[in-house]
Protein backbone atom coordinates (compact mmCIF):
# COMPACT_ATOMS: atom_id res chain seq x y z
CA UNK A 1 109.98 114.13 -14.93
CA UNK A 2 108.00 112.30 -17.48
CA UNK A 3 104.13 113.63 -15.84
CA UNK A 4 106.11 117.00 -15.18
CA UNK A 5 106.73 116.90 -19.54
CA UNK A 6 102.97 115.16 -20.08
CA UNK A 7 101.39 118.40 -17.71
CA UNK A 8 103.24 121.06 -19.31
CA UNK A 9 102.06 119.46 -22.81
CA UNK A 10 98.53 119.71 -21.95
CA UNK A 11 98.95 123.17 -20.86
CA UNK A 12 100.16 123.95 -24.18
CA UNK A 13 97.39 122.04 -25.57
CA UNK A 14 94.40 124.37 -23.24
CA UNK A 15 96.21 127.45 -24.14
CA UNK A 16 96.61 126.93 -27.66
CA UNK A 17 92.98 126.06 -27.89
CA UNK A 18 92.28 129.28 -26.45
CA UNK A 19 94.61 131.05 -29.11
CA UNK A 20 93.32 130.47 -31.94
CA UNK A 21 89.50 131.81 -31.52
CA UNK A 22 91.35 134.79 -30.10
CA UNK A 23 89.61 133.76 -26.50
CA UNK A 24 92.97 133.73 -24.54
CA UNK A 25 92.99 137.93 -23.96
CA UNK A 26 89.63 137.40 -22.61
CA UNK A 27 90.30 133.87 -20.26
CA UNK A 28 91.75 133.10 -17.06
CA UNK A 29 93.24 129.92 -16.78
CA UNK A 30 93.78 128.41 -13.38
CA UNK A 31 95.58 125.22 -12.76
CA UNK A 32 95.30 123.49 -9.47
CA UNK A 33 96.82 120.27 -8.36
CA UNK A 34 96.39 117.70 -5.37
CA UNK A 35 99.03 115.27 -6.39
CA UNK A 36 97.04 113.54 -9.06
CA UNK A 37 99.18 111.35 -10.34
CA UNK A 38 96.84 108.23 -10.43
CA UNK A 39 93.63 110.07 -12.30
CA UNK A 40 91.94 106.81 -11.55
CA UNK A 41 94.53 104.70 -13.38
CA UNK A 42 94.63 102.35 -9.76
CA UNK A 43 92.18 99.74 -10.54
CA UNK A 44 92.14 99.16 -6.58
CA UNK A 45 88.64 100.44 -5.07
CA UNK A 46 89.31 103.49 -2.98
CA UNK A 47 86.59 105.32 -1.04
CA UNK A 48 86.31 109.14 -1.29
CA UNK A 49 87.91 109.66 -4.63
CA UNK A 50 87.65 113.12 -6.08
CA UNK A 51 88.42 111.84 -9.46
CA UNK A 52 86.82 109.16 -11.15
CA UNK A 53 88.70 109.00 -14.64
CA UNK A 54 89.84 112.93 -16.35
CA UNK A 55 86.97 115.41 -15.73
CA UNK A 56 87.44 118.84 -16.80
CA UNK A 57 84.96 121.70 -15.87
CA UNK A 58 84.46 124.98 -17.45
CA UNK A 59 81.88 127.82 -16.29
């Protein structure tokens, strides 16, 4: 429940940002997920990790 709270947080946080230059009429926002729940917080080497630490892209 708690990263279910944390997620829907930074959504408010992305779209909020977009509010207030007046940029969220003009933006689409996807959210995808693959079960991140670790974003690199295991310490224990893994091979073929997507996600090294939060990354964020924008285009």
């Amino acid at each position: 429940m708690a990263m279910t709270a944390g997620m829907i947080a930074m959504i408010g946080d992305v779209m909020g940002a977009l509010e207030k230059p007046g940029q969220a009429e003009n933006t689409i926002v996807v959210f995808t997920s693959d079960h991140g729940d670790y974003l690199g917080d295991d310490p224990r080497p893994r091979r073929h990790r997507a996600l090294l630490g939060h990354q964020a892209k924008a285009c």
